[in-house]
PDB file of N, CA and C in Angstrom:
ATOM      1  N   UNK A   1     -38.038  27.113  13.885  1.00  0.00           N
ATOM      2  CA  UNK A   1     -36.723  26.548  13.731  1.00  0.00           C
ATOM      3  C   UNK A   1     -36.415  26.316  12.257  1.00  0.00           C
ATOM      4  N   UNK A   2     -35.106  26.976  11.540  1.00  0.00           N
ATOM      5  CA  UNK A   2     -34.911  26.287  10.362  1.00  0.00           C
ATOM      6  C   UNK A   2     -34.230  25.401  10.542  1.00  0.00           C
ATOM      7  N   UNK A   3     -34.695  24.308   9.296  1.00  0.00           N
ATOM      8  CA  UNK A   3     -33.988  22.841   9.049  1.00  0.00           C
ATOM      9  C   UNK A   3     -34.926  21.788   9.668  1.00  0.00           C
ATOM     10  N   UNK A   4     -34.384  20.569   9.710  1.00  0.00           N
ATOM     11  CA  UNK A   4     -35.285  19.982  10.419  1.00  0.00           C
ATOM     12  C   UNK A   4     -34.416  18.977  11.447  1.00  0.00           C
ATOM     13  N   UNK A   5     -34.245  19.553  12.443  1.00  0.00           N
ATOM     14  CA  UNK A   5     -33.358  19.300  13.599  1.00  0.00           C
ATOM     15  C   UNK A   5     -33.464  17.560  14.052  1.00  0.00           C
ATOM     16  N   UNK A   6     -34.606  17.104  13.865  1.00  0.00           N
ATOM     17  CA  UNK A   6     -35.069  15.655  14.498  1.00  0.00           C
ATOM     18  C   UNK A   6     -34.651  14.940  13.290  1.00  0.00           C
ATOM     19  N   UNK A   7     -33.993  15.482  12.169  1.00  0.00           N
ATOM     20  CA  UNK A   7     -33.113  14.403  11.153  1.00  0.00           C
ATOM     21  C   UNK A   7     -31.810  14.933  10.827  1.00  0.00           C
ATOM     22  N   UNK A   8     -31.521  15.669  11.922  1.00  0.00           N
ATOM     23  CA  UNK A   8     -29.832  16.290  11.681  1.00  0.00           C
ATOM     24  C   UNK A   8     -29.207  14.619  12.103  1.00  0.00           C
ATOM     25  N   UNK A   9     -28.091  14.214  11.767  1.00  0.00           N
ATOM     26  CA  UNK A   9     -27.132  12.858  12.225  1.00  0.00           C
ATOM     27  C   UNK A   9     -26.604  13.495  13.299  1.00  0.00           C
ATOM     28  N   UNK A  10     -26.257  12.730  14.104  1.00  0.00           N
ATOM     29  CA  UNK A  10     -25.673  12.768  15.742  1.00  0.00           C
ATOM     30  C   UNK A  10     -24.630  12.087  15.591  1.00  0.00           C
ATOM     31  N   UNK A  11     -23.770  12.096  16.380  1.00  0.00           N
ATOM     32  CA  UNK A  11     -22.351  11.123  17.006  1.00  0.00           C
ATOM     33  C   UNK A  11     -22.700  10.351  17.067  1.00  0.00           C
ATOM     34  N   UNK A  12     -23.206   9.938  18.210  1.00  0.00           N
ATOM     35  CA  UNK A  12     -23.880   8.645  18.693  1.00  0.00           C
ATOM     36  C   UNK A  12     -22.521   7.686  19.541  1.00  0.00           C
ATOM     37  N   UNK A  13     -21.219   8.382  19.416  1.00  0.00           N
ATOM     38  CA  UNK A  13     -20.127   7.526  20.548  1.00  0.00           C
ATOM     39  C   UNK A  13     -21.006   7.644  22.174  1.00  0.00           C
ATOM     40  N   UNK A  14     -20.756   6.423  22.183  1.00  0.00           N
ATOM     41  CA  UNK A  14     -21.147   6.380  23.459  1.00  0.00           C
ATOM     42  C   UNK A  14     -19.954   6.021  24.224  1.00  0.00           C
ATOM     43  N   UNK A  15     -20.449   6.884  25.796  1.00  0.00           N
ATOM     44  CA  UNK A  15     -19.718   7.296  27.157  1.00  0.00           C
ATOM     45  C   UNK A  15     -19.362   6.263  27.998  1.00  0.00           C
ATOM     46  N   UNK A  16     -18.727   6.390  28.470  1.00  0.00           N
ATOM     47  CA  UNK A  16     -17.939   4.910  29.525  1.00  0.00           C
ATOM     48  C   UNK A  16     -18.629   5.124  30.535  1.00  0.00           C
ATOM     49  N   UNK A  17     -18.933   6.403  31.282  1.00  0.00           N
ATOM     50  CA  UNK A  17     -19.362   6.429  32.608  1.00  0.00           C
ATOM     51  C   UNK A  17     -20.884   6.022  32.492  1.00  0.00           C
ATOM     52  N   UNK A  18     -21.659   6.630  31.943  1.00  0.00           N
ATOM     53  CA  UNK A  18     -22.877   6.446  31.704  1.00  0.00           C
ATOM     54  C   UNK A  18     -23.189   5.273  30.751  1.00  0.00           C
ATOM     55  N   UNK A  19     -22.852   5.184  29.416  1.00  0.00           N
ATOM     56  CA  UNK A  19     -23.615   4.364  28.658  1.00  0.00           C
ATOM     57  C   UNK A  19     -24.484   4.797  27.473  1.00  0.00           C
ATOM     58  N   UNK A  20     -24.661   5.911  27.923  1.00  0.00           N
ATOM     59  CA  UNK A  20     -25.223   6.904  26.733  1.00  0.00           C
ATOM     60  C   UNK A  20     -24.503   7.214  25.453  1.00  0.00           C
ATOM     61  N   UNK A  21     -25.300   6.974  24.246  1.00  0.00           N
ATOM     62  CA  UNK A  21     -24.686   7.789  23.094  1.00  0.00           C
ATOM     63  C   UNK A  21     -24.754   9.063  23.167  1.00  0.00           C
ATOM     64  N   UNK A  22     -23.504  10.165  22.407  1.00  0.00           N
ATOM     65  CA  UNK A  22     -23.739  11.776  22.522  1.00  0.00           C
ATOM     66  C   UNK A  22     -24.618  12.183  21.529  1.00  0.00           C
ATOM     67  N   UNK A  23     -25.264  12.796  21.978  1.00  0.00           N
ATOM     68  CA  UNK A  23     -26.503  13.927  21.134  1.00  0.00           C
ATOM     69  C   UNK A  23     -25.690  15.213  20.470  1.00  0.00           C
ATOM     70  N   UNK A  24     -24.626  15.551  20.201  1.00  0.00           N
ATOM     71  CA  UNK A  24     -24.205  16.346  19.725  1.00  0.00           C
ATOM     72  C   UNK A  24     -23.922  16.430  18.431  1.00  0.00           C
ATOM     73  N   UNK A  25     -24.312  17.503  17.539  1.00  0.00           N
ATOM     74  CA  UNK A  25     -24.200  17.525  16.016  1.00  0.00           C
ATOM     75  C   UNK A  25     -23.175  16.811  15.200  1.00  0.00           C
ATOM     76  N   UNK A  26     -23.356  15.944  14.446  1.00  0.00           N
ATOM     77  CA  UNK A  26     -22.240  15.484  13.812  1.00  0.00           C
ATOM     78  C   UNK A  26     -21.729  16.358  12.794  1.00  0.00           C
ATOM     79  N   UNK A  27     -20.294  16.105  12.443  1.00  0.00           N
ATOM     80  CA  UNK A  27     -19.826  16.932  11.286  1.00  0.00           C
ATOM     81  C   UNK A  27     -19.902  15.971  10.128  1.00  0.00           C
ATOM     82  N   UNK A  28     -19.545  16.429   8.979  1.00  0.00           N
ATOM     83  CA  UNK A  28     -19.598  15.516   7.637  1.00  0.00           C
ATOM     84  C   UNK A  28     -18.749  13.968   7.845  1.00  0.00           C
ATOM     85  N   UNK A  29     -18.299  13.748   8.544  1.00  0.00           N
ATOM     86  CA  UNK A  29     -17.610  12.297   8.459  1.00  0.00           C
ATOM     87  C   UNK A  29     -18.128  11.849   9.584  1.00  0.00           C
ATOM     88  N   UNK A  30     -19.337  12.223  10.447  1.00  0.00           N
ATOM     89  CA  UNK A  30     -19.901  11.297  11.248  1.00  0.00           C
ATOM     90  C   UNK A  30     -19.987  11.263  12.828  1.00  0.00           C
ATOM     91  N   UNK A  31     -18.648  11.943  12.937  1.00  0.00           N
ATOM     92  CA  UNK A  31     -18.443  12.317  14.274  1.00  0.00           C
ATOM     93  C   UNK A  31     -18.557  13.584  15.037  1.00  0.00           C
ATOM     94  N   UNK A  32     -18.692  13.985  16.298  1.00  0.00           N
ATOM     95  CA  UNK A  32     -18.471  15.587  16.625  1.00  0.00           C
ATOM     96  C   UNK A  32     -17.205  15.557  17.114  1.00  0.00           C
ATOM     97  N   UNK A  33     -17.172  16.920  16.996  1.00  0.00           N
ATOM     98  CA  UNK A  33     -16.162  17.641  17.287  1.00  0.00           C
ATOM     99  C   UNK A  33     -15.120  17.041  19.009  1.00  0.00           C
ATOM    100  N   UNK A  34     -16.275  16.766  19.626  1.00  0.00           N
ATOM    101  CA  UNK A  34     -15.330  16.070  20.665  1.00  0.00           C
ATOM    102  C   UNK A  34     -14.684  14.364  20.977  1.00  0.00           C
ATOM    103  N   UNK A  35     -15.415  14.184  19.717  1.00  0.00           N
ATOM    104  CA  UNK A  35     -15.179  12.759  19.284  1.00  0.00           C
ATOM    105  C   UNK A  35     -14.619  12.310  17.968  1.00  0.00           C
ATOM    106  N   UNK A  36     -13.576  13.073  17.804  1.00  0.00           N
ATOM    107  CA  UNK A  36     -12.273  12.938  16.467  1.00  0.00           C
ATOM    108  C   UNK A  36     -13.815  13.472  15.140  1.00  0.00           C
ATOM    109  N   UNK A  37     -14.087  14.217  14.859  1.00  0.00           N
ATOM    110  CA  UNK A  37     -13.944  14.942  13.886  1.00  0.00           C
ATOM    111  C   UNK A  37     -13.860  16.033  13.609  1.00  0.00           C
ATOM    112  N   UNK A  38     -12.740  16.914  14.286  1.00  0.00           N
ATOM    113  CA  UNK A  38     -12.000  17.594  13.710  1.00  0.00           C
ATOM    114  C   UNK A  38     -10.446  17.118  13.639  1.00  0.00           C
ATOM    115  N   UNK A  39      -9.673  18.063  12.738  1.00  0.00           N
ATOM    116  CA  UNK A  39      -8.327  17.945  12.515  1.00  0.00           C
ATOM    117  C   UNK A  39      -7.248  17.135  13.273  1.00  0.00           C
ATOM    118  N   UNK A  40      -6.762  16.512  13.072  1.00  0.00           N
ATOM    119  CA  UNK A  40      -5.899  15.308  13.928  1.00  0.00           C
ATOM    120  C   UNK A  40      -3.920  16.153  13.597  1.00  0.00           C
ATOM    121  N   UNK A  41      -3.918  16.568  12.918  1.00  0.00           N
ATOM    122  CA  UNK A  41      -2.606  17.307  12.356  1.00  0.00           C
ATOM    123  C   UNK A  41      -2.550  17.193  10.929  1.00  0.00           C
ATOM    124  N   UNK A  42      -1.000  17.823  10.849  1.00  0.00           N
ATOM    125  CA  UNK A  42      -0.898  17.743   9.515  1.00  0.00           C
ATOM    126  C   UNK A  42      -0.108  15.908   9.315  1.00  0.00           C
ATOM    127  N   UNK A  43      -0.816  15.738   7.913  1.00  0.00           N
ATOM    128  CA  UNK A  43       0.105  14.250   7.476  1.00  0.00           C
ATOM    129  C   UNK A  43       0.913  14.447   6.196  1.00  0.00           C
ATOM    130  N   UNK A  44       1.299  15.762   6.040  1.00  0.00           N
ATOM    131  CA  UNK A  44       1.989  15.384   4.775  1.00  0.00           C
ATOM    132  C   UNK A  44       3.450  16.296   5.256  1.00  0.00           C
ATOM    133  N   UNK A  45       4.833  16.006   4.810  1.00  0.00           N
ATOM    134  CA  UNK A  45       5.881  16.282   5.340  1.00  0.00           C
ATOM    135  C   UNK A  45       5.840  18.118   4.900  1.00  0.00           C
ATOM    136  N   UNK A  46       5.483  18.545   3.914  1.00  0.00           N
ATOM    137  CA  UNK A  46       4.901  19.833   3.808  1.00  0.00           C
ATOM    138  C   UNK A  46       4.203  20.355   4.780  1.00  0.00           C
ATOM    139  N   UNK A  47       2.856  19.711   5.351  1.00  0.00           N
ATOM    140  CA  UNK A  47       2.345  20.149   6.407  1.00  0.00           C
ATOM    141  C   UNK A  47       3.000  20.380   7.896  1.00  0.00           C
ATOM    142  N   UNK A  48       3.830  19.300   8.031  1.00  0.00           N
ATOM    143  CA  UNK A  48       4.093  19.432   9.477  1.00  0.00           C
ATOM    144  C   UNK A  48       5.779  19.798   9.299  1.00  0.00           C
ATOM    145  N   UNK A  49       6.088  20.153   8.216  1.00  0.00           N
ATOM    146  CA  UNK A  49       7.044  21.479   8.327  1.00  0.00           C
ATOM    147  C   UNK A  49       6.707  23.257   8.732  1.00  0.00           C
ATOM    148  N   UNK A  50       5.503  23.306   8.018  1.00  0.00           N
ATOM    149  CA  UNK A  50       4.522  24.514   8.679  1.00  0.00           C
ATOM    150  C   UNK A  50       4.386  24.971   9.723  1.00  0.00           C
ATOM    151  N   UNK A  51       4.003  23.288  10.297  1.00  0.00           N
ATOM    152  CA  UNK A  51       3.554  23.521  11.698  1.00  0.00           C
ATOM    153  C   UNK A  51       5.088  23.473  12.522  1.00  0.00           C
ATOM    154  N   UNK A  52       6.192  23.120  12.298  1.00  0.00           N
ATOM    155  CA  UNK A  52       7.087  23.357  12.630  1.00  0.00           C
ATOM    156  C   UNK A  52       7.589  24.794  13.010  1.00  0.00           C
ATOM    157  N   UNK A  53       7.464  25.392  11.854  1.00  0.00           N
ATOM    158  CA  UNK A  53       7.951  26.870  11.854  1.00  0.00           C
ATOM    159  C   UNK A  53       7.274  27.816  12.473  1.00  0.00           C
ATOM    160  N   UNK A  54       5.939  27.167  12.913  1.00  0.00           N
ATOM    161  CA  UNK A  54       5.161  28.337  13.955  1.00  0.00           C
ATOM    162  C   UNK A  54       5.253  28.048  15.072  1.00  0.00           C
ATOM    163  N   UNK A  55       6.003  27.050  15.406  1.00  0.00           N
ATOM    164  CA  UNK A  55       6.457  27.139  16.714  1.00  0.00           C
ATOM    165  C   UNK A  55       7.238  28.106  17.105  1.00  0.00           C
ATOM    166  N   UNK A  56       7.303  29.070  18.545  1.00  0.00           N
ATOM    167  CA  UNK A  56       7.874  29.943  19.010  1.00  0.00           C
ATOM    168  C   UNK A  56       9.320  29.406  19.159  1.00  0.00           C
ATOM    169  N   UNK A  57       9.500  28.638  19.607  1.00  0.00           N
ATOM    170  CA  UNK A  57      11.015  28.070  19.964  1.00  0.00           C
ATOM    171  C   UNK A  57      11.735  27.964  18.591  1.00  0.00           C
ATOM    172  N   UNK A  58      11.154  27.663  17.673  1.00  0.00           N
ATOM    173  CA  UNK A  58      11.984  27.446  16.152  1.00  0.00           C
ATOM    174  C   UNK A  58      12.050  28.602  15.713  1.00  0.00           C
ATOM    175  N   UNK A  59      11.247  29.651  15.753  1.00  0.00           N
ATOM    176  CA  UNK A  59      11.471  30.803  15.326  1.00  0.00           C
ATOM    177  C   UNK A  59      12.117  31.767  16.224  1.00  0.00           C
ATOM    178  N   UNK A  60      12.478  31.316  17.718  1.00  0.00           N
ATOM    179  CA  UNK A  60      13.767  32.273  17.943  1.00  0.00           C
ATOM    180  C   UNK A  60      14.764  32.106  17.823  1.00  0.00           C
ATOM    181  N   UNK A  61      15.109  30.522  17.073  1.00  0.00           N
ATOM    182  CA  UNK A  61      16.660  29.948  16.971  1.00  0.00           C
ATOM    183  C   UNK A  61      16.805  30.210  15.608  1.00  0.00           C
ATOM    184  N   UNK A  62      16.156  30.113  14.992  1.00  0.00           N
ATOM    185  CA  UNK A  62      16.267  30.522  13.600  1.00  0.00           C
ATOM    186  C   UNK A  62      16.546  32.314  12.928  1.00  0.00           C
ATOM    187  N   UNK A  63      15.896  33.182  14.276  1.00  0.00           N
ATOM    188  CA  UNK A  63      16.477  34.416  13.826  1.00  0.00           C
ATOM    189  C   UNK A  63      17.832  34.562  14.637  1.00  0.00           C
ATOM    190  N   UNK A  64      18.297  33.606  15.913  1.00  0.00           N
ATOM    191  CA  UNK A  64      19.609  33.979  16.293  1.00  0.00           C
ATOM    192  C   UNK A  64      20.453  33.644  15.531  1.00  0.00           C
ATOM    193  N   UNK A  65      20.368  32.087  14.897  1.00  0.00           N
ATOM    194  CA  UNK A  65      20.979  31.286  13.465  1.00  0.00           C
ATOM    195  C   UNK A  65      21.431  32.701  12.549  1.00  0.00           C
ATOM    196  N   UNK A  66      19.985  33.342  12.082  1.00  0.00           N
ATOM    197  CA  UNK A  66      20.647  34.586  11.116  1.00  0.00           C
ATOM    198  C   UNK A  66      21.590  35.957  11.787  1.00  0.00           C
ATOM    199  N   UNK A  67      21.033  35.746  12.879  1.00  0.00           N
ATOM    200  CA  UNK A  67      21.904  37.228  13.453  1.00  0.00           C
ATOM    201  C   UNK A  67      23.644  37.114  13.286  1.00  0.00           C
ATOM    202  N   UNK A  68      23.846  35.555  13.793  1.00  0.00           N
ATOM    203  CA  UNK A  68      25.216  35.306  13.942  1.00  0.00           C
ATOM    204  C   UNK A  68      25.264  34.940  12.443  1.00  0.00           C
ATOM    205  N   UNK A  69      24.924  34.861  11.633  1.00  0.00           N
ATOM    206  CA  UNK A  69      24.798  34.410   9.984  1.00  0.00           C
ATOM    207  C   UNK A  69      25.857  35.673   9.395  1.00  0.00           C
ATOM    208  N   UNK A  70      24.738  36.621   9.798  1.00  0.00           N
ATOM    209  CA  UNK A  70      25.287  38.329   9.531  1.00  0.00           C
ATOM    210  C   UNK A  70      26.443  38.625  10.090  1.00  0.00           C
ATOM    211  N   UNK A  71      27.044  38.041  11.102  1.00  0.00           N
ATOM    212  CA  UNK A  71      28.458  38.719  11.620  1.00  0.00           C
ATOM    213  C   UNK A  71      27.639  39.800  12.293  1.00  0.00           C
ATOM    214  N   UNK A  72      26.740  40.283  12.988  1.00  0.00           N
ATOM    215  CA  UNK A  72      26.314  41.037  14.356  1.00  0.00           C
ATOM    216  C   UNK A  72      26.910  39.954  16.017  1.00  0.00           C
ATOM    217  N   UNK A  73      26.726  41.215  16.390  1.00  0.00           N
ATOM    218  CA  UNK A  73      26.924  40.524  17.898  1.00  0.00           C
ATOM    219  C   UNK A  73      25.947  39.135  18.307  1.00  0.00           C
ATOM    220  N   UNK A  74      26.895  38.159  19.053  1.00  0.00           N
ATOM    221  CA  UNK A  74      25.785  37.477  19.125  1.00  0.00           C
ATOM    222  C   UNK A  74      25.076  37.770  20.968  1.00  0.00           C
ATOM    223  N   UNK A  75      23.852  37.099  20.646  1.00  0.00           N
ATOM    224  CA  UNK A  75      23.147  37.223  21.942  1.00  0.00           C
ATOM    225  C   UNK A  75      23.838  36.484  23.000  1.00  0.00           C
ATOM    226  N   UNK A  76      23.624  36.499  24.100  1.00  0.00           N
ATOM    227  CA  UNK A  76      24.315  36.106  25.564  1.00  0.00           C
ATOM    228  C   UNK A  76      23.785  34.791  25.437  1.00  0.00           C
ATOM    229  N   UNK A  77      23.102  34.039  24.994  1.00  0.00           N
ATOM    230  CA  UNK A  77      22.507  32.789  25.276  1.00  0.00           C
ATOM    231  C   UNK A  77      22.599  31.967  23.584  1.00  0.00           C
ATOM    232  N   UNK A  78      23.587  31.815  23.343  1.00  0.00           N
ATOM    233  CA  UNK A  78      23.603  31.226  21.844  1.00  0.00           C
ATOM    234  C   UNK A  78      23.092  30.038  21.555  1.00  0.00           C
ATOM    235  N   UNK A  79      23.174  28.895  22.256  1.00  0.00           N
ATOM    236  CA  UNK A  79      23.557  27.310  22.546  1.00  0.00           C
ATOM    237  C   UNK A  79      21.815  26.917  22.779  1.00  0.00           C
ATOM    238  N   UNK A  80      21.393  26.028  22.159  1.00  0.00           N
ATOM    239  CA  UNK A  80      20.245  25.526  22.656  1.00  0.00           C
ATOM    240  C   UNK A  80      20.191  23.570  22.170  1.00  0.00           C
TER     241      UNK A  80
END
């Protein structure tokens, strides 16, 4: 085995049903992955404009926005 596994840090949240702490690898701030340490969203108004725009729904109103922008026909369903 490389590393030395019996001094890797653990979670250690412990379970409601059981009582047990989790044995699962911690990440750098302490927690695993199923116990908030990973990504929670974006916090900065930059970020969660991003995440705005990859939403599917914003990006089909936004190219109908330009179609009718252009003076083309508009689509049968304009209104949202």
């Amino acid at each position: 085995m490389v590393g030395r596994p019996l001094y890797s840090k653990r979670c250690g949240a412990y379970a409601r049903s059981t009582g047990l702490p989790c044995k699962a690898k911690a990440l750098p701030n302490g927690k695993c992955r199923n116990h908030g340490g990973l990504s929670t969203g974006p916090k900065t108004a930059e970020g969660k404009l991003k995440s705005l725009m990859n939403l599917k729904y914003v990006k089909d109103k936004l190219k109908r926005e330009a179609t009718i922008n252009i003076g083309e026909a508009p689509t049968r369903d304009t209104t949202i």
